[in-house]
N, C-alpha and C. Protein backbone atom coordinates (compact mmCIF):
# COMPACT_ATOMS: atom_id res chain seq x y z
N UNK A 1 0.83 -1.16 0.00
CA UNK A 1 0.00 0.00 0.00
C UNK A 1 0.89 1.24 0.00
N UNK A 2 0.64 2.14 -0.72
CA UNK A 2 1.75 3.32 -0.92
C UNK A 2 0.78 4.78 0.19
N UNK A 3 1.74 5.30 0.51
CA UNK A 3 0.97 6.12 1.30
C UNK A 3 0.95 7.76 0.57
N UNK A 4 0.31 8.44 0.29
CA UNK A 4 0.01 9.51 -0.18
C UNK A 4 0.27 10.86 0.34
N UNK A 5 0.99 11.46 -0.73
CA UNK A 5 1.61 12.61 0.16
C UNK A 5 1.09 13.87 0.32
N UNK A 6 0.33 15.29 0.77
CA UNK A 6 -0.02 16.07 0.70
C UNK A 6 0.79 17.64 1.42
N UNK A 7 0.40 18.18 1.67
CA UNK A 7 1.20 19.50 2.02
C UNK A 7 1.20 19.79 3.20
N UNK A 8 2.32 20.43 3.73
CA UNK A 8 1.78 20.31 5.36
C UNK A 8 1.56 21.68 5.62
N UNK A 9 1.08 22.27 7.17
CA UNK A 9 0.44 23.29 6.81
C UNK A 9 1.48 24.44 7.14
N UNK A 10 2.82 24.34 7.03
CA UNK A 10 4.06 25.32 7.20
C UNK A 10 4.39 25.64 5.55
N UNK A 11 4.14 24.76 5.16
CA UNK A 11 4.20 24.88 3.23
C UNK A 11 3.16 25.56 2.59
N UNK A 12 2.00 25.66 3.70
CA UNK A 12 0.68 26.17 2.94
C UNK A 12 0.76 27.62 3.12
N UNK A 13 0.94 27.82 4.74
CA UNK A 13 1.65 29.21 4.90
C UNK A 13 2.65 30.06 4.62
N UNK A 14 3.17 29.38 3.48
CA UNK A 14 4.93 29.94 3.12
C UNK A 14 4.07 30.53 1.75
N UNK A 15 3.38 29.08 1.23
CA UNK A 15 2.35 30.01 -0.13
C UNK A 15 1.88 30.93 0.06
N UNK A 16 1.19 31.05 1.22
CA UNK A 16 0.10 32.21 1.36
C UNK A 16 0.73 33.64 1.31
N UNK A 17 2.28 33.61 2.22
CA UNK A 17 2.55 34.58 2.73
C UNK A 17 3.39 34.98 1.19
N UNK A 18 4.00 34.38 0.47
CA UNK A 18 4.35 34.50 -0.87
C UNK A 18 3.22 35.57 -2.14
N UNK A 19 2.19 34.75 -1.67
CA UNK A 19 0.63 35.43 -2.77
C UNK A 19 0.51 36.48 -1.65
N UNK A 20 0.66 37.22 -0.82
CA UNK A 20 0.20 38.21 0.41
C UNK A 20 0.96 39.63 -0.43
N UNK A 21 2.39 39.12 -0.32
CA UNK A 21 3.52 39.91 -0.68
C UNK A 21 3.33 40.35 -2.53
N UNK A 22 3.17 39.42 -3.22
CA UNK A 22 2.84 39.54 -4.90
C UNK A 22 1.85 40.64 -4.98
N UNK A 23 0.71 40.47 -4.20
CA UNK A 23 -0.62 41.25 -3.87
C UNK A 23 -0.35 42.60 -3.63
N UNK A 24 0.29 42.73 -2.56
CA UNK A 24 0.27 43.77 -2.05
C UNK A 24 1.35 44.80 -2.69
N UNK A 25 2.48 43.86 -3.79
CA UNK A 25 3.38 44.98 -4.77
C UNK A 25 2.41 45.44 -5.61
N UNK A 26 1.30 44.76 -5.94
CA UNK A 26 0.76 44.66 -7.44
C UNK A 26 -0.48 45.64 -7.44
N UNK A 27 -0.90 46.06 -5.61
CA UNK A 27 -2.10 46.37 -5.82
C UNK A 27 -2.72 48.07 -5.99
N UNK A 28 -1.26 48.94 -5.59
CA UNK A 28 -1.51 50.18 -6.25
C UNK A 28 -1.34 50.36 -7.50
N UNK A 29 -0.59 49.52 -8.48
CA UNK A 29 -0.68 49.98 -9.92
C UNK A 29 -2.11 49.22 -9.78
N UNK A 30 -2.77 48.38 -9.90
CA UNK A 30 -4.44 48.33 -9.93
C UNK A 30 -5.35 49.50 -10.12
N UNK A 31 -4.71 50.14 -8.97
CA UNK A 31 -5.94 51.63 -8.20
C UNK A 31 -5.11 52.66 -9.52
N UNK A 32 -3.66 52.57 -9.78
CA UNK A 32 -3.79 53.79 -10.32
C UNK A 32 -4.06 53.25 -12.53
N UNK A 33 -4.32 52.54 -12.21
CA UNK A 33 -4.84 51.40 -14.02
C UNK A 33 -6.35 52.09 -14.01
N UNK A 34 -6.82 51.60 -12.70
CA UNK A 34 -8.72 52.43 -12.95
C UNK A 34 -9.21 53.45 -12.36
N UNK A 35 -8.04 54.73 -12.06
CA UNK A 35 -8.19 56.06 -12.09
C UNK A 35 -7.77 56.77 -13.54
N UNK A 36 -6.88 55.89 -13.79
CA UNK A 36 -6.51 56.15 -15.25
C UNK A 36 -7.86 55.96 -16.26
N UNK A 37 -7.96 54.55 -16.88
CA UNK A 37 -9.46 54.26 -17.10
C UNK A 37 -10.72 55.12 -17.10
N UNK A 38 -11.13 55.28 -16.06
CA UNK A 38 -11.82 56.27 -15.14
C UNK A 38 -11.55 57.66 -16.21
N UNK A 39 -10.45 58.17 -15.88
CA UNK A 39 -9.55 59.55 -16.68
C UNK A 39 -10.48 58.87 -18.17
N UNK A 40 -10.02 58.16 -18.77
CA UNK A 40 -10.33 57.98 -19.98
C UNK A 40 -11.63 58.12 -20.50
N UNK A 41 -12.10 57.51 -19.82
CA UNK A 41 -13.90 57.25 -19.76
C UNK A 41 -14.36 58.49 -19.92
N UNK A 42 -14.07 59.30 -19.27
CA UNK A 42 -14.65 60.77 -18.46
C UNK A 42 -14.42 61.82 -19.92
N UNK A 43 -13.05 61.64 -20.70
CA UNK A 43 -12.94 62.28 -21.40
C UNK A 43 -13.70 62.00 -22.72
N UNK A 44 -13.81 60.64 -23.23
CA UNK A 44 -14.53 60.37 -24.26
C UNK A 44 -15.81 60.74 -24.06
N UNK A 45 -16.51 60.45 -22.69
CA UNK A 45 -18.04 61.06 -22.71
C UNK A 45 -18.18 62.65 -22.81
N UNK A 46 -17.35 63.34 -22.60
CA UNK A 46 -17.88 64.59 -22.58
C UNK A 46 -17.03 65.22 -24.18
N UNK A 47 -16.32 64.59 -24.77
CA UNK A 47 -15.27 64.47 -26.08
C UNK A 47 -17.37 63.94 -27.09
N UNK A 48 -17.81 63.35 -27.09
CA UNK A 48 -19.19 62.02 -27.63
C UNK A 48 -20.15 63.51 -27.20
N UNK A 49 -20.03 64.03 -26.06
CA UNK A 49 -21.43 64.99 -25.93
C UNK A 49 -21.54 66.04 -26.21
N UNK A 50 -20.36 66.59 -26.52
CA UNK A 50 -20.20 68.08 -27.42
C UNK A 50 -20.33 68.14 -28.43
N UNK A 51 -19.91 67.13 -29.29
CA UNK A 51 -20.50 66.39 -30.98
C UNK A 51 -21.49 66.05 -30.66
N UNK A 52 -21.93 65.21 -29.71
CA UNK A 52 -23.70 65.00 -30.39
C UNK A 52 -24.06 66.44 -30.07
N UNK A 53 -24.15 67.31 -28.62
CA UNK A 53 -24.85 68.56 -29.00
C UNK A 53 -24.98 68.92 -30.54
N UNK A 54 -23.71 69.29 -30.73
CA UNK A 54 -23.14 70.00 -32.13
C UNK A 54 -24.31 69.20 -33.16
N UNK A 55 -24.19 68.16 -33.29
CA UNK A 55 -24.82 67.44 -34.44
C UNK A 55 -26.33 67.46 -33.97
N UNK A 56 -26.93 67.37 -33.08
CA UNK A 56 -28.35 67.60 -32.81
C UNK A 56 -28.57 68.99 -33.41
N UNK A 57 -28.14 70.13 -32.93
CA UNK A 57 -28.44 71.47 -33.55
C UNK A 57 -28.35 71.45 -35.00
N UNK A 58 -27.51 70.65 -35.74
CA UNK A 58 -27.57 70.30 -36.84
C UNK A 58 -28.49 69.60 -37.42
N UNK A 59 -28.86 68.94 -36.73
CA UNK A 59 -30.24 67.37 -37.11
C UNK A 59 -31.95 68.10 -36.71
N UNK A 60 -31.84 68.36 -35.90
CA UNK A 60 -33.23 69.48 -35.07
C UNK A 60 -33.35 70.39 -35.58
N UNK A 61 -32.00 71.72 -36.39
CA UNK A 61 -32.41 72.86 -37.16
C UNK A 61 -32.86 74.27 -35.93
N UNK A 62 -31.93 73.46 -34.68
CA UNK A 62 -32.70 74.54 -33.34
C UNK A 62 -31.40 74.28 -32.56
N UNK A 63 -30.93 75.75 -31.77
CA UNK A 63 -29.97 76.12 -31.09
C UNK A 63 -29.98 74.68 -29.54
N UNK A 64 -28.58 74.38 -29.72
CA UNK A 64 -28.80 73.39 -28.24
C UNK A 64 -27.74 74.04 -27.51
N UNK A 65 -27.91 73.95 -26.23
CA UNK A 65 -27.02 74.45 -25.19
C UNK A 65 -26.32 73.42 -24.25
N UNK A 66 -24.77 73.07 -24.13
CA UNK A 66 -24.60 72.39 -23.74
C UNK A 66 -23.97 73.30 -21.91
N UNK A 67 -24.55 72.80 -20.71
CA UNK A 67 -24.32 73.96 -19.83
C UNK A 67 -23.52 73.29 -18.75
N UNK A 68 -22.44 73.47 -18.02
CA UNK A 68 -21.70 72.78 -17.41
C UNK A 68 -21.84 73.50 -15.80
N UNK A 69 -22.10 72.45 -14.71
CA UNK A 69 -22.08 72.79 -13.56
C UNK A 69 -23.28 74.15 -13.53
N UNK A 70 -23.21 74.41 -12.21
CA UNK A 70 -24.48 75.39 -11.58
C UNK A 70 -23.74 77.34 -12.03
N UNK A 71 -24.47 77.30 -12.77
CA UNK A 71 -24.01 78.82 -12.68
C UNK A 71 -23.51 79.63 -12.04
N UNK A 72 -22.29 80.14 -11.95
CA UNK A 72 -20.93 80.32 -12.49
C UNK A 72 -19.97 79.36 -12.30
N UNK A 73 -20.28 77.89 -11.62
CA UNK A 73 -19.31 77.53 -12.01
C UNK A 73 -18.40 76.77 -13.16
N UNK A 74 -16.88 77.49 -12.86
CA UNK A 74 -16.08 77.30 -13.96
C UNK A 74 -15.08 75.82 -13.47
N UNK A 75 -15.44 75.07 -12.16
CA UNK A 75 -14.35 74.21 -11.63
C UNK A 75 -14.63 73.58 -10.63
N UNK A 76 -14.19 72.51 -10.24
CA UNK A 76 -15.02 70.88 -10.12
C UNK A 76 -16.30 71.06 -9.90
N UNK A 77 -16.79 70.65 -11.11
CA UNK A 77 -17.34 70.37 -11.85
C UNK A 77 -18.37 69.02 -12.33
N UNK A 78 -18.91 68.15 -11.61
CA UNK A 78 -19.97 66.61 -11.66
C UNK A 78 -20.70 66.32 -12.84
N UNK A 79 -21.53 67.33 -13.32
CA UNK A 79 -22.79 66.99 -13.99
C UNK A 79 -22.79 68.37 -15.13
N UNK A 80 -23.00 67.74 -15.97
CA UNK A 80 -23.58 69.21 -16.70
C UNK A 80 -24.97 68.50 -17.61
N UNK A 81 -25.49 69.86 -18.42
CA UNK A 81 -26.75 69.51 -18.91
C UNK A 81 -27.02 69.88 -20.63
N UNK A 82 -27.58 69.37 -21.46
CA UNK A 82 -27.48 69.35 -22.92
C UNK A 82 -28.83 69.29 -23.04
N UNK A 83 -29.02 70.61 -23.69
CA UNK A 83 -30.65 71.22 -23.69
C UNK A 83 -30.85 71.59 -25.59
N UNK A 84 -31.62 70.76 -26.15
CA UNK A 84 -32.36 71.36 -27.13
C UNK A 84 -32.95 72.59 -26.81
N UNK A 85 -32.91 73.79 -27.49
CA UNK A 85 -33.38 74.81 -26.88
C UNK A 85 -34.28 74.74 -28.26
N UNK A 86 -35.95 74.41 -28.48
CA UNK A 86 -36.11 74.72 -29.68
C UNK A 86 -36.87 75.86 -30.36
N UNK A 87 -37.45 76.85 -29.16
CA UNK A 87 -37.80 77.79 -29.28
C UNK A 87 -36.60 78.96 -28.91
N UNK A 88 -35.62 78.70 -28.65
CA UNK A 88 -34.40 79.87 -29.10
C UNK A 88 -34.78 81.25 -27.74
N UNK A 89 -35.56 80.57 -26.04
CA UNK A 89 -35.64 81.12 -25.37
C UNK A 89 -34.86 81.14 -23.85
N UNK A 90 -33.54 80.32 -24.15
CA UNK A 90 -32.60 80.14 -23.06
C UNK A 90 -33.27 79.40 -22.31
N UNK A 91 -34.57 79.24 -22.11
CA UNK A 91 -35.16 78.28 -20.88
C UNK A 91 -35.42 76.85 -21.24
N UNK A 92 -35.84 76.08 -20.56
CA UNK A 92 -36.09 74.68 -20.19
C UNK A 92 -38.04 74.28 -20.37
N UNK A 93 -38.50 73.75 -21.91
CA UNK A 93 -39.92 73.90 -21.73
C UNK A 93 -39.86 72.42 -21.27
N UNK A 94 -41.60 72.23 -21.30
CA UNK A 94 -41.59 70.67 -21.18
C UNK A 94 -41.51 69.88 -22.72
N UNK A 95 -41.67 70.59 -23.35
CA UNK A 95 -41.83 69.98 -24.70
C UNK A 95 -40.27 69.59 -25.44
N UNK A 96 -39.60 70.44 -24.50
CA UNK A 96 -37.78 70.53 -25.17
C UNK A 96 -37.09 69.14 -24.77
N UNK A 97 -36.17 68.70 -25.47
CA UNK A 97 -35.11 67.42 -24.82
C UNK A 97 -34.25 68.02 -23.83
N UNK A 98 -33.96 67.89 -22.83
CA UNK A 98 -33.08 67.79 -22.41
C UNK A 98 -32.19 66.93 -21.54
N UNK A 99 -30.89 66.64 -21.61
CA UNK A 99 -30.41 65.38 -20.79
C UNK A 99 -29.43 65.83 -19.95
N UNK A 100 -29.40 65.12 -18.72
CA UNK A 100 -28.43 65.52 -17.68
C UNK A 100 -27.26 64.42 -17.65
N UNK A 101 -26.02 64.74 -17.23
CA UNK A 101 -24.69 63.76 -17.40
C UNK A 101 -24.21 64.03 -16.78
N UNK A 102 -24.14 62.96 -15.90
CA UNK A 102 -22.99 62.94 -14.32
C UNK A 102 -21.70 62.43 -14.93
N UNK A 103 -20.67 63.35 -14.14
CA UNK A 103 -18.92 62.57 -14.52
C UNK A 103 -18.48 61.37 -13.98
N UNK A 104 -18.42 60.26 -14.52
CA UNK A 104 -18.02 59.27 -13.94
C UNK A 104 -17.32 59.15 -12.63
N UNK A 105 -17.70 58.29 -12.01
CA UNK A 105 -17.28 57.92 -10.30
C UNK A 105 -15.56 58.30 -10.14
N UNK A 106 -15.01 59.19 -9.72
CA UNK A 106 -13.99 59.81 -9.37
C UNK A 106 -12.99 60.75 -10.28
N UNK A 107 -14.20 61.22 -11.28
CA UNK A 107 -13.80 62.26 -12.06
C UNK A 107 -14.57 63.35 -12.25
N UNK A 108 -13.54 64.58 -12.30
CA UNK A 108 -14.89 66.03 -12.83
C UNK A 108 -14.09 66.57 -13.66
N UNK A 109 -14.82 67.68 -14.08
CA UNK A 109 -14.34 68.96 -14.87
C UNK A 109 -13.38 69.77 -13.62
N UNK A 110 -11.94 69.79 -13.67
CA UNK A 110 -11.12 70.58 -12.85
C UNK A 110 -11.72 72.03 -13.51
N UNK A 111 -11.45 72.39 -14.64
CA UNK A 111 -11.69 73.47 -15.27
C UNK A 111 -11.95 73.95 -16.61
N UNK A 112 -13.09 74.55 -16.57
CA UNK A 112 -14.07 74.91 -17.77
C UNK A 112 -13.88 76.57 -18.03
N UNK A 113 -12.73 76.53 -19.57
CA UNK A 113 -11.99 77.87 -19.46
C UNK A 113 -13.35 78.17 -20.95
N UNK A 114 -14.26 78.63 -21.20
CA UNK A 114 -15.34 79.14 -22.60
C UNK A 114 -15.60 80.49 -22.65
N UNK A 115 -16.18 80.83 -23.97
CA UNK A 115 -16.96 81.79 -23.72
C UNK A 115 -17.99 81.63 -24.78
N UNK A 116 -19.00 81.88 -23.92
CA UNK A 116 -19.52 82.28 -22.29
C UNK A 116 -18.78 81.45 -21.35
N UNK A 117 -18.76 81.75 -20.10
CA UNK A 117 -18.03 81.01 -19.09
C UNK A 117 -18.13 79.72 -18.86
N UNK A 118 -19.73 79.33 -18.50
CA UNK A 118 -19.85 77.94 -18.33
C UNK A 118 -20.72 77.42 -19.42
N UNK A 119 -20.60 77.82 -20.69
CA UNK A 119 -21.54 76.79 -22.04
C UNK A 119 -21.13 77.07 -23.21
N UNK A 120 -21.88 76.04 -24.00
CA UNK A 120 -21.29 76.25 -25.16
C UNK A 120 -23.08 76.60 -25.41
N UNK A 121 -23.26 77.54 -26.69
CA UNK A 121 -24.43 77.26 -27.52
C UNK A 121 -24.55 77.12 -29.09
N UNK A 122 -24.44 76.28 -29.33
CA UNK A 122 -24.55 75.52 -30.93
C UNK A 122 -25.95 76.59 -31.87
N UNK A 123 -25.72 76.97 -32.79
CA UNK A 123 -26.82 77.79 -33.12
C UNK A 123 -27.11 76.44 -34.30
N UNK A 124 -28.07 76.98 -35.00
CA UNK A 124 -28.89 75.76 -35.86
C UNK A 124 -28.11 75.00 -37.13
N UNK A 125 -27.33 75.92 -37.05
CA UNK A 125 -25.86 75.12 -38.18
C UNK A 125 -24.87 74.64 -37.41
N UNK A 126 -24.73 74.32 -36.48
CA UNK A 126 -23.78 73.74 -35.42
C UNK A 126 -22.53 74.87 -34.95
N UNK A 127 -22.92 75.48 -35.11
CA UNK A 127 -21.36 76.74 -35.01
C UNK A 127 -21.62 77.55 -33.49
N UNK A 128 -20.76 77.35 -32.93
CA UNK A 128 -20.65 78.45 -31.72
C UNK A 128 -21.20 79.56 -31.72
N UNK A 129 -22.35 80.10 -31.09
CA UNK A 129 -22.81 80.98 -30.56
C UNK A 129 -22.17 82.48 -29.61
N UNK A 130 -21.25 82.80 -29.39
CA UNK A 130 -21.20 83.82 -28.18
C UNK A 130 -21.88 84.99 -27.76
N UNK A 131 -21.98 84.79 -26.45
CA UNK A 131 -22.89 85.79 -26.25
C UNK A 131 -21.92 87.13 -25.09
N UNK A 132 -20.65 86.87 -25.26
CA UNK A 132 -20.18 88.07 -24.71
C UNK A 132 -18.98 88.31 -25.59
N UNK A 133 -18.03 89.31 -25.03
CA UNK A 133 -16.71 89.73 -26.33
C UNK A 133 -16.06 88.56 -26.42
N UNK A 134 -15.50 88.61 -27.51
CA UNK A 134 -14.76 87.50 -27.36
C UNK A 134 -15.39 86.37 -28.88
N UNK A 135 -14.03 85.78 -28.95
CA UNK A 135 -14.83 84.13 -29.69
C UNK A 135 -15.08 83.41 -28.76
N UNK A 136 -15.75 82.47 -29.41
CA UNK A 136 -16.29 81.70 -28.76
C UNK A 136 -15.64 80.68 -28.66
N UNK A 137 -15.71 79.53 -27.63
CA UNK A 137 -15.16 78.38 -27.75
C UNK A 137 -13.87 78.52 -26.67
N UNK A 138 -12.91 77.38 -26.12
CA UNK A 138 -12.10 77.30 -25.05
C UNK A 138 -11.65 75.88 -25.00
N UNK A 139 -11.31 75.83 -23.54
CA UNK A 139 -11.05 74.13 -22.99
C UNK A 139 -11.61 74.18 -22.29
N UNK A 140 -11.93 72.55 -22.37
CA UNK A 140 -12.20 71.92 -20.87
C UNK A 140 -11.20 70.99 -20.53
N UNK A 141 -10.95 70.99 -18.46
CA UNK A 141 -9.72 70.10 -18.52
C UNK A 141 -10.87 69.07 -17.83
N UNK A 142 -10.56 67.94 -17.86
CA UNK A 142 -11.23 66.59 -17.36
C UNK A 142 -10.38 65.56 -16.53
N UNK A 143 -10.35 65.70 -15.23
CA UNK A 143 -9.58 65.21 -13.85
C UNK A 143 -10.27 64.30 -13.00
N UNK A 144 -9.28 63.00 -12.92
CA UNK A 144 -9.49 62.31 -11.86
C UNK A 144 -9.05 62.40 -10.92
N UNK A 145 -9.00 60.99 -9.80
CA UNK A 145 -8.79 61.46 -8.38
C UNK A 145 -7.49 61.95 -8.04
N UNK A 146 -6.55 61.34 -9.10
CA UNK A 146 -5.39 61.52 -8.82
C UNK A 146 -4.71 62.59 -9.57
N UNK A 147 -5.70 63.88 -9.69
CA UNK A 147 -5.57 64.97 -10.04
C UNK A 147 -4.73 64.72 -11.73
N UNK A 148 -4.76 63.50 -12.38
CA UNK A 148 -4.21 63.65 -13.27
C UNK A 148 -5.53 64.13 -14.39
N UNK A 149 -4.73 65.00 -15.59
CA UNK A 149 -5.55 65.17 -16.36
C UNK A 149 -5.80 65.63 -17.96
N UNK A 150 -6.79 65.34 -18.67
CA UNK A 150 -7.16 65.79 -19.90
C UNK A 150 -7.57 66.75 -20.29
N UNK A 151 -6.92 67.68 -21.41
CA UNK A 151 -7.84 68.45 -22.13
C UNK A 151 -8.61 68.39 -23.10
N UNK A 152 -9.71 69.14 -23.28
CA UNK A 152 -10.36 69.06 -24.74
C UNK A 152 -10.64 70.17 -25.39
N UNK A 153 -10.26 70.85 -26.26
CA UNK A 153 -10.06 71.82 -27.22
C UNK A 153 -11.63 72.54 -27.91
N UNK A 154 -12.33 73.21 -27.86
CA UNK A 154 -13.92 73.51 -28.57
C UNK A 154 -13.03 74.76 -29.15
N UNK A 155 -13.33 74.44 -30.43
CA UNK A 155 -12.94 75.44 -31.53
C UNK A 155 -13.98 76.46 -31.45
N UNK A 156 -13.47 77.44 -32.58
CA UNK A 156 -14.56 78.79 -32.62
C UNK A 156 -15.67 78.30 -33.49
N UNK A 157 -15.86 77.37 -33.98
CA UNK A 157 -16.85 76.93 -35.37
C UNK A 157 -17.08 75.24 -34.41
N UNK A 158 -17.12 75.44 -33.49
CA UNK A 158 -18.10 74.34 -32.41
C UNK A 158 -17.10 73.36 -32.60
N UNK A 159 -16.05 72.79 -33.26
CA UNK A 159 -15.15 71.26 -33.15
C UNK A 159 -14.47 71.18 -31.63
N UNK A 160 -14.99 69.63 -31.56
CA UNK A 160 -14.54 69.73 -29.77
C UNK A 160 -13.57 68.04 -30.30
N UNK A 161 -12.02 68.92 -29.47
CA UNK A 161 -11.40 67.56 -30.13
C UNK A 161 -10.12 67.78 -29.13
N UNK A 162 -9.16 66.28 -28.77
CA UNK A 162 -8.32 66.27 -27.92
C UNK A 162 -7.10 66.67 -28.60
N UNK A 163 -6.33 67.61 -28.11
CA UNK A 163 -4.71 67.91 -28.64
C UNK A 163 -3.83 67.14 -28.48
């Protein structure tokens, strides 16, 4: 009869403490892989919602307003809002589209440099609107937790694109 050999439990603990140590080198590049990510995410959605604004005002034939954070602010930044405006009266009817967009879970707008300060407005051919001196159009920077971050470029003729 042959007797069968298995692990004893000083060998099991030498593994463990081996996978403890691997873990624990490995596990801040993790956190900083999906703040990065995160970073990425954050920029393509708001990179996707300045073109669709743009292209809705184009498709609808009616001014859309894309409006970032609570009036005046220019910096961190959560949510902003993308309003068909189709009666061309700055306000919010019930009949109008409008959609609200939160910044992904540990990212905002650090800073929203436009003019106007905090929006863009697409007039019915897709082209930047301004409504004070100045051209129109700026950056936005787009920051995660780890304060690292993206810009995105809005031309004077509405193109919103990364440098």
């Amino acid at each position: 009869m042959s007797a069968t050999r298995g692990y004893s439990l000083i060998e099991l603990l030498w593994a463990l403490v081996v996978a403890g140590i691997v873990l624990a080198i490995a596990m801040p590049g993790f956190g900083d892989y999906g703040a990065s990510m995160s970073l990425k995410r954050a920029n393509a959605q708001v990179l996707q919602d300045v073109r669709r604004a743009r292209q809705l005002a184009i498709t609808r034939h009616a001014p859309v307003v894309v409006s970032f954070g609570a009036p005046p602010s220019v910096s961190n930044i959560t949510s902003y809002k993308i309003h068909v405006d189709t009666n061309g009266d700055n306000l919010v009817q019930s009949d109008e589209m409008v959609t609200f967009r939160n910044m992904p879970t540990g990212t905002r707008l650090s800073a929203v440099s436009l003019i106007p300060v905090d929006s863009l407005r697409f007039n019915s051919g897709g082209l930047l609107v301004s409504t004070a001196a100045g051209s129109p159009g700026g950056l936005i920077v787009v920051s995660n937790r780890l304060n690292r971050r993206d810009t995105l470029v809005v031309s004077a003729v509405g193109v919103c694109y990364q440098p």
